[in-house]
Protein backbone atom coordinates (compact mmCIF):
# COMPACT_ATOMS: atom_id res chain seq x y z
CA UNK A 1 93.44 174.64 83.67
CA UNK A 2 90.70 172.38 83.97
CA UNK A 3 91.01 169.34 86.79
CA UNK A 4 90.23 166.80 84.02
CA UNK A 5 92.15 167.46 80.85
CA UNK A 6 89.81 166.75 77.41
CA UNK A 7 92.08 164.02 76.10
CA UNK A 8 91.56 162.03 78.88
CA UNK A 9 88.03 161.86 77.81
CA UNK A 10 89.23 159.10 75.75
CA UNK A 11 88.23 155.67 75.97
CA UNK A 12 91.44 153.98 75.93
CA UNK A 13 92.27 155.90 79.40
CA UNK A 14 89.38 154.80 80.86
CA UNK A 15 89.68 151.32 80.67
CA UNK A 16 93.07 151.67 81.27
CA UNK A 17 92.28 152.94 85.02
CA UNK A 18 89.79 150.25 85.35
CA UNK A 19 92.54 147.35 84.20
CA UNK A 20 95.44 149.27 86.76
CA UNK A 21 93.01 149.53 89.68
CA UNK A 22 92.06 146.14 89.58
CA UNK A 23 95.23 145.34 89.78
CA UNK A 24 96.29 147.59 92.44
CA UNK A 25 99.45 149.23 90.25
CA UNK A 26 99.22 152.94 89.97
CA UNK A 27 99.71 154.42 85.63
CA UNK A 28 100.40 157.73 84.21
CA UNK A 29 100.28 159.26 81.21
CA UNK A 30 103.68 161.03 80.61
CA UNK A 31 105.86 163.44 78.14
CA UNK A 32 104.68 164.34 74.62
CA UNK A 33 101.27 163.96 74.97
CA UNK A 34 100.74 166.09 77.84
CA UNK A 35 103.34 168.49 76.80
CA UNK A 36 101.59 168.70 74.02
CA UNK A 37 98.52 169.20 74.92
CA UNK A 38 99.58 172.52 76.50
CA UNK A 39 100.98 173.78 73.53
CA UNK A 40 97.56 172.96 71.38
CA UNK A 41 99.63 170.40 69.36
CA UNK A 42 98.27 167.18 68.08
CA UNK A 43 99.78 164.25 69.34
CA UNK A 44 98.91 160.74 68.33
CA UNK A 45 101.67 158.74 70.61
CA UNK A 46 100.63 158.06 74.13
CA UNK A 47 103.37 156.76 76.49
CA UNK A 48 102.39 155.27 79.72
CA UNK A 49 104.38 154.20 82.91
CA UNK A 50 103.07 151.82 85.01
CA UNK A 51 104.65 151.35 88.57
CA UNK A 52 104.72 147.60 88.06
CA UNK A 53 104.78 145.41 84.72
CA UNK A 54 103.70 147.78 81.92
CA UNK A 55 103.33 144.73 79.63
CA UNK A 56 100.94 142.84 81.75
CA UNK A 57 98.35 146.41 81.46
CA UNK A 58 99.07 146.09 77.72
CA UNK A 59 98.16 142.68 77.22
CA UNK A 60 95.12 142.94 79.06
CA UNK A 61 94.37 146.11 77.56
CA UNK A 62 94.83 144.46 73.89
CA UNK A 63 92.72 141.70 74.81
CA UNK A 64 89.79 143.88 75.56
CA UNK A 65 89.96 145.80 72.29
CA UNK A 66 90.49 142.87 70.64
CA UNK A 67 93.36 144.35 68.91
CA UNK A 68 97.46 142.98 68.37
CA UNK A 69 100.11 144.06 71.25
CA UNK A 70 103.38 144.10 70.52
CA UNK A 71 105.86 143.29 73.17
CA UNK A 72 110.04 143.57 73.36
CA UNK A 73 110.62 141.59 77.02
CA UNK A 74 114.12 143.15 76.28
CA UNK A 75 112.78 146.64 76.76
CA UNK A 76 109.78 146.35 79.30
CA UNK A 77 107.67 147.46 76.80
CA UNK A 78 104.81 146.80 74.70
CA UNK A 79 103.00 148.83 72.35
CA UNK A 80 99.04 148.70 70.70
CA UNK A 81 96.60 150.77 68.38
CA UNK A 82 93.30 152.08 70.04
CA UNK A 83 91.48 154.66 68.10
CA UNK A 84 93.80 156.09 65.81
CA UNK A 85 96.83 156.39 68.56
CA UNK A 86 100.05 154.34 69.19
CA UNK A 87 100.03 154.05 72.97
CA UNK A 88 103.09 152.20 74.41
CA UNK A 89 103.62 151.04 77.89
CA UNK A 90 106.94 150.96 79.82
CA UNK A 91 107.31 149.75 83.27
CA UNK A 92 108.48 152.70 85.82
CA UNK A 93 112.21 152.82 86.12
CA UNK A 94 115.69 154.36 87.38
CA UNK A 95 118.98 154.02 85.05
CA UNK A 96 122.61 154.24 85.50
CA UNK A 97 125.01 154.80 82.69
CA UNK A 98 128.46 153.89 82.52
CA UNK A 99 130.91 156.53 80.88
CA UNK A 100 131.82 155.10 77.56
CA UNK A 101 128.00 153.96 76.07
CA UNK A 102 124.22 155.31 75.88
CA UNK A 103 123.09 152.27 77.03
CA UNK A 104 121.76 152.25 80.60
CA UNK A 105 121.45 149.62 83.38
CA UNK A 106 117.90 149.78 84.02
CA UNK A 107 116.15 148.48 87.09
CA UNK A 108 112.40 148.87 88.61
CA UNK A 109 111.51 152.78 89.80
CA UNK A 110 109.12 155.31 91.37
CA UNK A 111 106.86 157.27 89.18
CA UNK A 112 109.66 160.43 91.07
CA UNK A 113 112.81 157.64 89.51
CA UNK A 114 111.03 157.72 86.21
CA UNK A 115 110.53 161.41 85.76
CA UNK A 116 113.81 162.16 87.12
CA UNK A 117 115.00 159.99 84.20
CA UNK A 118 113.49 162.21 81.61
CA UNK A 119 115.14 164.59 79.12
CA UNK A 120 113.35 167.69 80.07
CA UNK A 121 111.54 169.13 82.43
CA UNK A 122 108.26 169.49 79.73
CA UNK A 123 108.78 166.02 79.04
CA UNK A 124 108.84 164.62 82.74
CA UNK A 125 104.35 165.97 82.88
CA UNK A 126 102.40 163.20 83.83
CA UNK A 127 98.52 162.60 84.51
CA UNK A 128 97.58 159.86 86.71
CA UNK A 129 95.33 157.52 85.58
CA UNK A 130 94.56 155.82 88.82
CA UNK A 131 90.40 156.19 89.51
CA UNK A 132 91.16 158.03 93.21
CA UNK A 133 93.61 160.77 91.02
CA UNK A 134 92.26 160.45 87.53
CA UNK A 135 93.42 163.81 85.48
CA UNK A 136 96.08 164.65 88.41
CA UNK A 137 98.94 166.57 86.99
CA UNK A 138 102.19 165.22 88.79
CA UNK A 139 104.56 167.97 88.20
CA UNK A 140 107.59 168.00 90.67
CA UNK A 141 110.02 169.72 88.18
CA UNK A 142 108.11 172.74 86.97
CA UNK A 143 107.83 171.77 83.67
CA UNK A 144 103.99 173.59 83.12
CA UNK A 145 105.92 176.76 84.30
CA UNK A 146 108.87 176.02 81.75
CA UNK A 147 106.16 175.73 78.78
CA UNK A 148 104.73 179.06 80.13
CA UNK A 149 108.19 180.64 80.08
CA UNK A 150 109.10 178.83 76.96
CA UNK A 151 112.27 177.21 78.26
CA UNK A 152 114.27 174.24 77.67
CA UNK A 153 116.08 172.54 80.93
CA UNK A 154 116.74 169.39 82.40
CA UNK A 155 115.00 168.48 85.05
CA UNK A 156 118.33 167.04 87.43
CA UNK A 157 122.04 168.06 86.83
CA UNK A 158 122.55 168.98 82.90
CA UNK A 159 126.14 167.85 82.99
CA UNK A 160 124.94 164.47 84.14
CA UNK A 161 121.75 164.39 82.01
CA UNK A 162 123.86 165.25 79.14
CA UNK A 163 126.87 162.87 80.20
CA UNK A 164 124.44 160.01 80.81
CA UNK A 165 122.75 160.15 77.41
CA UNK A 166 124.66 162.59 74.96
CA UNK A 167 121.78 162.70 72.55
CA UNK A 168 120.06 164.43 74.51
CA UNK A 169 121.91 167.52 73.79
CA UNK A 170 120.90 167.17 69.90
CA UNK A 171 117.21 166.67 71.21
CA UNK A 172 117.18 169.79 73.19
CA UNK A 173 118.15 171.68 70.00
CA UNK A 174 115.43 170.33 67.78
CA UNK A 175 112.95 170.91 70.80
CA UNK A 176 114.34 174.77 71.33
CA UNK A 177 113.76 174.75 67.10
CA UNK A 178 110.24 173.15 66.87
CA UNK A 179 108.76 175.01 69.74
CA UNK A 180 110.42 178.28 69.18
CA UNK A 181 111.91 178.01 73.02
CA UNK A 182 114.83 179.00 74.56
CA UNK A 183 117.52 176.82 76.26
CA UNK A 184 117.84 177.74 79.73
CA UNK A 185 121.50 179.24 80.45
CA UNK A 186 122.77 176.29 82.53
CA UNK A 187 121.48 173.57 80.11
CA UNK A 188 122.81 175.46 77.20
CA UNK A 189 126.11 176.05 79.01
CA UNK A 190 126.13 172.44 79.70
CA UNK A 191 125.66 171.28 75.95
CA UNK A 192 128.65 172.96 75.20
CA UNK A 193 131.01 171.77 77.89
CA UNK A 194 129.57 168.28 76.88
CA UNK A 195 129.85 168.33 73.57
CA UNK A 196 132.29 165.89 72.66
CA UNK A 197 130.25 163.42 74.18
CA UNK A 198 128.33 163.31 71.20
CA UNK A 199 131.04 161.20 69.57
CA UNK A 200 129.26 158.15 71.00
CA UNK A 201 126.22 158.34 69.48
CA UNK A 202 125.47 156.70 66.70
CA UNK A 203 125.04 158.16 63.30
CA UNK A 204 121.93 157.34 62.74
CA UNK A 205 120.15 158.71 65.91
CA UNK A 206 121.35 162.06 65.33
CA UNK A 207 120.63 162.46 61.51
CA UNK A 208 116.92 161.50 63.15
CA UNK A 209 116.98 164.41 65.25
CA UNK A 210 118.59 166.58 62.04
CA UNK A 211 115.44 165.62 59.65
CA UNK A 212 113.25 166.74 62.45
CA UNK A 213 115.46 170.29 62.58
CA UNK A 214 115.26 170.60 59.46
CA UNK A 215 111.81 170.23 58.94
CA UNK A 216 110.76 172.82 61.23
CA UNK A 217 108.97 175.91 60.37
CA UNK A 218 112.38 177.80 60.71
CA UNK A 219 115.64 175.94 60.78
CA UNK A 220 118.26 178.23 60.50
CA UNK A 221 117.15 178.31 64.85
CA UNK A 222 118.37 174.72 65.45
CA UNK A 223 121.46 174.90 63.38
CA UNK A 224 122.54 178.37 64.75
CA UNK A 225 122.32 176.77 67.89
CA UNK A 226 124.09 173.53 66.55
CA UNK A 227 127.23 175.84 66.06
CA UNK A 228 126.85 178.20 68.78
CA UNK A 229 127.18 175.10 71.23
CA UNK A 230 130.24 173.88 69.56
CA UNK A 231 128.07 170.40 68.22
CA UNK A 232 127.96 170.99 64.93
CA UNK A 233 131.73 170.87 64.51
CA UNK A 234 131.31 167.39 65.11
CA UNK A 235 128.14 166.16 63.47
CA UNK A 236 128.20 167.73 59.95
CA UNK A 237 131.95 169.35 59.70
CA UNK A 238 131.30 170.51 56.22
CA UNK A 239 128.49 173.02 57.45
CA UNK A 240 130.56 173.81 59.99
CA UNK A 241 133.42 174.83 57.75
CA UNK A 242 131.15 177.71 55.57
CA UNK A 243 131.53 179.79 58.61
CA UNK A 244 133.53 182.93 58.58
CA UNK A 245 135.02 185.92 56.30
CA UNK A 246 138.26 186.28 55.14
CA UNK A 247 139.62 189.67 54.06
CA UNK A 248 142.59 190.80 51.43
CA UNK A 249 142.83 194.50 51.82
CA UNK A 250 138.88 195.98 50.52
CA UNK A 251 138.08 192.85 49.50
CA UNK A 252 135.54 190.19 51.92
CA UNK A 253 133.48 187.28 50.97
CA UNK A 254 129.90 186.77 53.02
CA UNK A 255 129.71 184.73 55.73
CA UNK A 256 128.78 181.48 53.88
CA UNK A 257 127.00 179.86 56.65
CA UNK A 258 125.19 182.78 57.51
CA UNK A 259 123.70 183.00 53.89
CA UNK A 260 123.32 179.00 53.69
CA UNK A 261 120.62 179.65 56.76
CA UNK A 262 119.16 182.25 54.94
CA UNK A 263 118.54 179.90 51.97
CA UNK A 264 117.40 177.01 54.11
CA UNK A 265 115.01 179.59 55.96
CA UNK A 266 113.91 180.97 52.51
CA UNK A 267 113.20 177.02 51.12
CA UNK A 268 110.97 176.49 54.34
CA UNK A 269 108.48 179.30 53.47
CA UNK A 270 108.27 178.17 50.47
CA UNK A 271 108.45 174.31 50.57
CA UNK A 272 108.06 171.67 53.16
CA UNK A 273 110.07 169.24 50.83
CA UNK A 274 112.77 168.01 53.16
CA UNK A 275 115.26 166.83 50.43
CA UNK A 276 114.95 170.56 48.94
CA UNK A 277 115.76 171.74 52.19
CA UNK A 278 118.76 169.73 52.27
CA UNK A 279 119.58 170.91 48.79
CA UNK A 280 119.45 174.63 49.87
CA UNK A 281 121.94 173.08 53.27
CA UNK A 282 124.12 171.35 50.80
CA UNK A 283 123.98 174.02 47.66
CA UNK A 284 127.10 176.23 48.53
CA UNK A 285 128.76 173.42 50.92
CA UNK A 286 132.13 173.00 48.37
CA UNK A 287 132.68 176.78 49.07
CA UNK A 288 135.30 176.40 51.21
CA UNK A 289 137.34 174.09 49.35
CA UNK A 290 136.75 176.52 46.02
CA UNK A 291 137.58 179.61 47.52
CA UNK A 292 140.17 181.44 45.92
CA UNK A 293 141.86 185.22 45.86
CA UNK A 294 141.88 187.04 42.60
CA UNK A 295 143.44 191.02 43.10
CA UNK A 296 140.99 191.75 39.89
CA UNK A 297 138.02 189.87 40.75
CA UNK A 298 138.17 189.61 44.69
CA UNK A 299 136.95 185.94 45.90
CA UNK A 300 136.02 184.01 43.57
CA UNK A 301 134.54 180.12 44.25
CA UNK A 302 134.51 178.92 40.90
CA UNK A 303 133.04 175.18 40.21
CA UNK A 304 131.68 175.10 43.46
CA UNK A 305 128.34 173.57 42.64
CA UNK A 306 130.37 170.69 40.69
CA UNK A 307 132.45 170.14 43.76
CA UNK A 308 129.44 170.28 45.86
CA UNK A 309 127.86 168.00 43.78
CA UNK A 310 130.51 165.27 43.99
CA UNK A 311 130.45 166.23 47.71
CA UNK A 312 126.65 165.06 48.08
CA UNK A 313 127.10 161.56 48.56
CA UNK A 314 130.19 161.59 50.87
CA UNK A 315 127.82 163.30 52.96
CA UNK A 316 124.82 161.25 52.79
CA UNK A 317 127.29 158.09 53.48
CA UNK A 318 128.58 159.72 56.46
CA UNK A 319 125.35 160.69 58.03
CA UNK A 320 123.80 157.62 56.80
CA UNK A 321 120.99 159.11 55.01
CA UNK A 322 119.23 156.93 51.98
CA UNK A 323 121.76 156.77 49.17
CA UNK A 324 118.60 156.09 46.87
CA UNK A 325 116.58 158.64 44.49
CA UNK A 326 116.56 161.17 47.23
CA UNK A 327 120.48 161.92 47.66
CA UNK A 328 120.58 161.89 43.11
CA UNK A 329 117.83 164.32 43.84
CA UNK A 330 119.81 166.83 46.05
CA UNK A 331 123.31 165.93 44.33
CA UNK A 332 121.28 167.49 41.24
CA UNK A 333 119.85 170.17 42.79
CA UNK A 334 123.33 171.52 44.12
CA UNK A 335 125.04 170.76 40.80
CA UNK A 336 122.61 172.87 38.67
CA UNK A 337 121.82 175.64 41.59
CA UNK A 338 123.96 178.66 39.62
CA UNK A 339 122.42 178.05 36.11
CA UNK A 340 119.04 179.82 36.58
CA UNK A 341 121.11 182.25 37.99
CA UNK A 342 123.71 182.64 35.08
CA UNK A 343 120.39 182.74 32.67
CA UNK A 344 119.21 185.74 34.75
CA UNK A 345 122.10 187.38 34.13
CA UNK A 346 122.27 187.28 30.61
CA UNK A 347 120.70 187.07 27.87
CA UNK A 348 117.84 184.36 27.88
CA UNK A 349 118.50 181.89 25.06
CA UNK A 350 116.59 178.95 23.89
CA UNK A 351 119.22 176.78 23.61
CA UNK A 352 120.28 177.46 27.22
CA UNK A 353 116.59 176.91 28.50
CA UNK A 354 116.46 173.92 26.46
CA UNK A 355 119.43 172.06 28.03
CA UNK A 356 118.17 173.35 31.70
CA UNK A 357 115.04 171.73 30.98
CA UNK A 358 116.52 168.90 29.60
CA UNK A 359 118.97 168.70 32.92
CA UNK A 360 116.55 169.48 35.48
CA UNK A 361 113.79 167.64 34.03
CA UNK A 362 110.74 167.29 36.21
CA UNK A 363 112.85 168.72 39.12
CA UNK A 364 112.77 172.12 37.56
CA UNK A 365 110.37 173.90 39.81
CA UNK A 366 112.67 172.48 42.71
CA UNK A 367 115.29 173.88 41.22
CA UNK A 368 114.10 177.18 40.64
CA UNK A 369 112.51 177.70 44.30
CA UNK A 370 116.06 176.99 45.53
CA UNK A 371 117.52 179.49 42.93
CA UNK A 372 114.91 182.61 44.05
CA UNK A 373 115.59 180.97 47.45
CA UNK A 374 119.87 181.23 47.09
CA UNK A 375 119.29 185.36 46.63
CA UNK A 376 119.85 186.71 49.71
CA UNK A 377 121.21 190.39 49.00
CA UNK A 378 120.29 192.82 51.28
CA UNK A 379 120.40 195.56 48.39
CA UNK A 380 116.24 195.69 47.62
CA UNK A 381 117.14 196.87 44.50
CA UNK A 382 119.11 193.92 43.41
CA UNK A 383 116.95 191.31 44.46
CA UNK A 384 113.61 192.88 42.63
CA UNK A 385 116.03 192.51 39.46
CA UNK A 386 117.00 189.12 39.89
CA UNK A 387 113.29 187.63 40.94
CA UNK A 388 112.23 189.84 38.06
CA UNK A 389 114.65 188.30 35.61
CA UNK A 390 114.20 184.59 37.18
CA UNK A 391 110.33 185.22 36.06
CA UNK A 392 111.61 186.00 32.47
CA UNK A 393 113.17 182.63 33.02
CA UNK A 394 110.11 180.75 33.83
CA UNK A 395 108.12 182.00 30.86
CA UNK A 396 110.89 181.13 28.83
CA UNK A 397 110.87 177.69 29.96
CA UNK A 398 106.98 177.18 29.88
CA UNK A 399 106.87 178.58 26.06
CA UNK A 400 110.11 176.46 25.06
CA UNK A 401 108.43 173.33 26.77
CA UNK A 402 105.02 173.92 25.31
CA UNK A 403 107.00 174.47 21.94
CA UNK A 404 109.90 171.77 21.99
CA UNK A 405 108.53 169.20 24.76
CA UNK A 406 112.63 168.64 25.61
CA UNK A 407 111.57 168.05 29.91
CA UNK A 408 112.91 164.54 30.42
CA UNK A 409 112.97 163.83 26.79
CA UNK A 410 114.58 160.89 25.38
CA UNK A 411 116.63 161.68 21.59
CA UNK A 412 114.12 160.02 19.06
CA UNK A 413 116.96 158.36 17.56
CA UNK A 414 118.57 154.91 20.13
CA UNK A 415 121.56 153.41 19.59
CA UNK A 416 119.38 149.86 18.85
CA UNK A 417 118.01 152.19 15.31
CA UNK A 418 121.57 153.39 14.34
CA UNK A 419 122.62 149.69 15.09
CA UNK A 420 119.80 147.94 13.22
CA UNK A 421 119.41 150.56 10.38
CA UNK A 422 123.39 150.36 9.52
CA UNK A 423 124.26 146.77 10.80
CA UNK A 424 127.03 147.35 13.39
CA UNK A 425 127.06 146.21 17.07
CA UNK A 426 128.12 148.42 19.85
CA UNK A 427 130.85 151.17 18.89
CA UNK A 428 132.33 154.81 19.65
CA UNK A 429 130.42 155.83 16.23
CA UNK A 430 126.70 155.35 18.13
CA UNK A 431 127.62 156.99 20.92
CA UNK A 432 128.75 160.01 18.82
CA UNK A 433 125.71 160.07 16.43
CA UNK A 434 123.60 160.63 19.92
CA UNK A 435 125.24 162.40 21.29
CA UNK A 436 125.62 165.29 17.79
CA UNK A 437 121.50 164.50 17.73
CA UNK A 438 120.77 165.42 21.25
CA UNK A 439 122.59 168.48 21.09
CA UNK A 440 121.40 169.65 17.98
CA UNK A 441 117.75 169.59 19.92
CA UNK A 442 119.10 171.07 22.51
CA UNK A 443 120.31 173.90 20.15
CA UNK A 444 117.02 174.41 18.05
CA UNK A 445 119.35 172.91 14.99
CA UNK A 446 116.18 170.40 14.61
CA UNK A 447 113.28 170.04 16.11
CA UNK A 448 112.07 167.29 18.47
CA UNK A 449 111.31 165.01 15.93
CA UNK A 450 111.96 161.44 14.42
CA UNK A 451 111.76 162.19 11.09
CA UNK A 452 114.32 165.15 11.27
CA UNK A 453 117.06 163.20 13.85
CA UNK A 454 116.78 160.75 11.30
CA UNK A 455 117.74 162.71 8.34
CA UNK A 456 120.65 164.02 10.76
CA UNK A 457 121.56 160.50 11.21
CA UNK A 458 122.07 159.57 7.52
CA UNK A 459 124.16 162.51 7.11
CA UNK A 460 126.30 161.64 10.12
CA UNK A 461 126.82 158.17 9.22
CA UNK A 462 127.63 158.99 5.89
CA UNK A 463 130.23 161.14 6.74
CA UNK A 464 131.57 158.02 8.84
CA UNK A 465 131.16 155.48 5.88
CA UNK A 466 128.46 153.55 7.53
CA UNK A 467 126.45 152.07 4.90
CA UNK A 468 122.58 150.84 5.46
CA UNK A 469 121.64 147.56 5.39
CA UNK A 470 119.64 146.72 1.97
């Protein structure tokens, strides 16, 4: 380790030591950006801690780069952009928490207060950026020999840590997931005897922490580790619920949760598309409620995905994630996940391909990387057949949309040309006529084409003694 780490080559550090040495207050650099400068991660967020007004630094600071500060008085802290990086500047501090909120009473610390304060031990790093220690690494919880071991721990009391901000516990989760780590025995053992702590958070802080699980190179980690620590029971019960088999004599079903990691896992390698990944969380998640006994069949979860799909925006609503284009998105995903599958299974027919296309529209190559992703067999055999027969699938698709152009079509025929050709305002009849066009597309009765849904329209309107307008 060299005495002057390379980012601190930076000009913003610089003049920072100049503006806290004139000043006589002594500044650090601490957590992610020296964490992660160990790990060989980029990092564009610097924090500092000043022992003394972190604001004042900033303003000064902002001043001489001629550049906007932002400051929250309620916080202590104010926050700039110098050369591409966020840096934000706190004042040094201790807190106390009381037992029934996250919020802490916050008074004036050490640089020792403020580290002790920290989350984790690779999170309480500093560098000084005083001119006398410039580059010193201030270290007094081991947390460069925690990277090096790969370990997650708290740098005080994990009860307390934990007790004090239940978060936390979520954080060191995601952490163990992105890095690859392990949490340390007494922290993990600590999560768990905490857990219903996490009741107090607030929804929306911890469905931050979930995106950033599940966008990590493999999340099946965090949320393994979300159930073996008893949280996920209470931040996403209907995950929580796939898990475990039942048995009736010979007959088992798989572990649902086990396999709904595998498919998550299976998205990431293929897709860093975080509303697929909560598609392939979401896809089997009305198992539970479908799951049913049948002495012929075994068990048998029939309409799951339509469940599921209804399921969708409970969920969302509950964890407060955007009920916009994004939750329609996943709702479809999970509605439609079985009927690639079903069209592997059998035989490939236009009409089939034709209303998939028409269903999934523009979503289809989603859909079918969650479909190859949702086969999980352990049988080699059996899942060279199905990614062979999912590939028959595809080239149907591309020859029936190169052929039919029925992806996100509209029918040529509206209700405004069945109103305006026969003379009628709004009735069941229109609806009908669509609706017998549409599917006779979808069928291969008649091609995509004005001229032909037109002719079908006469002869349904006839049939319903509509008469045209002369």
């Amino acid at each position: 380790m060299t005495a002057l780490p390379e980012p601190l080559s930076r000009e913003v550090f610089s003049r920072i030591s100049r503006i806290v040495d004139s000043k006589g207050l002594r500044a650090f650099v601490i957590g992610g950006y020296v964490r992660d400068y160990y790990l060989h991660r980029r990092c564009t967020d610097i924090d500092v801690v000043v022992i003394g007004s972190g604001i004042d630094v900033a303003r000064e600071l902002a001043g001489e780069l001629h550049t906007n500060v932002s400051v929250f008085k309620n916080f202590g802290t104010a926050m700039l952009r110098a050369g591409g990086m966020e840096v934000e500047f706190v004042g040094a501090r201790k807190e106390s928490y009381s037992r029934d909120s996250r919020k802490p009473k916050v008074e004036p610390g050490t640089i020792d207060d403020d580290q002790r304060r920290r989350d984790f031990t690779i999170n309480a790093m500093a560098w000084s950026l005083n001119g006398d220690t410039f580059g010193r690494l201030v270290d007094p919880f081991d947390g460069m020999g925690d990277l090096e071991r790969c370990i997650i721990r708290t740098p005080c009391d994990p009860d307390v840590t934990f007790s004090d901000d239940p978060l936390r516990m979520i954080r060191a989760v995601r952490f163990a997931t992105q890095l690859g780590f392990d949490i340390w025995p007494e922290t993990f053992d600590a999560i768990a005897r905490n857990r219903e702590r996490i009741r107090i958070v607030s929804r929306e802080r911890i469905v931050t922490e979930l995106q950033k699980i599940i966008s990590a190179p493999v999340p099946s980690i965090g949320f393994e580790l979300l159930e073996l620590t008893g949280l996920l029971e209470f931040i996403f019960p209907e995950l929580h619920r796939l898990k475990g088999v039942d048995r009736v004599g010979q007959h088992a079903h798989k572990d649902n949760f086990a396999h709904t990691l595998k498919v998550l896992d299976n998205v990431a390698r293929r897709s860093d598309d975080v509303w697929l990944r909560w598609a392939a969380l979401l896809h089997d998640i009305a198992k539970p409620a479908t799951k049913a006994y049948d002495p012929r069949q075994g068990w048998t979860f029939h309409g799951h995905e339509a469940l599921g799909s209804k399921m969708v925006p409970q969920v969302f609503r509950a964890m407060k994630l955007p009920m916009n284009e994004h939750m329609k998105f996943v709702r479809k995903m999970v509605f439609l996940h079985m009927r690639p599958i079903v069209l592997s299974e059998e035989a490939v027919t236009d009409s089939a391909v034709r209303r998939l296309l028409f269903e999934a529209g523009d979503d289809v190559e989603a859909l079918m990387t969650l479909c190859e992703a949702d086969i999980t067999s352990g049988i080699e055999s059996k899942v060279k057949r199905y990614m062979h027969n999912f590939e028959l699938v595809r080239r149907k698709m591309r020859e029936i949309e190169e052929k039919d152009r029925v992806r996100n079509f509209q029918p040529p025929i509206t209700g405004e040309v069945i109103m305006e050709t026969y003379g009628i305002g709004p009735c069941r009849e229109i609806g009908e006529i669509k609706g017998i066009i549409k599917d006779a597309i979808l069928d291969g009765e008649i091609a995509n084409d004005y001229d032909q849904a037109f002719a079908l329209m006469e002869r349904l309107a006839a049939e319903r003694g509509l008469q045209r307008v002369k």
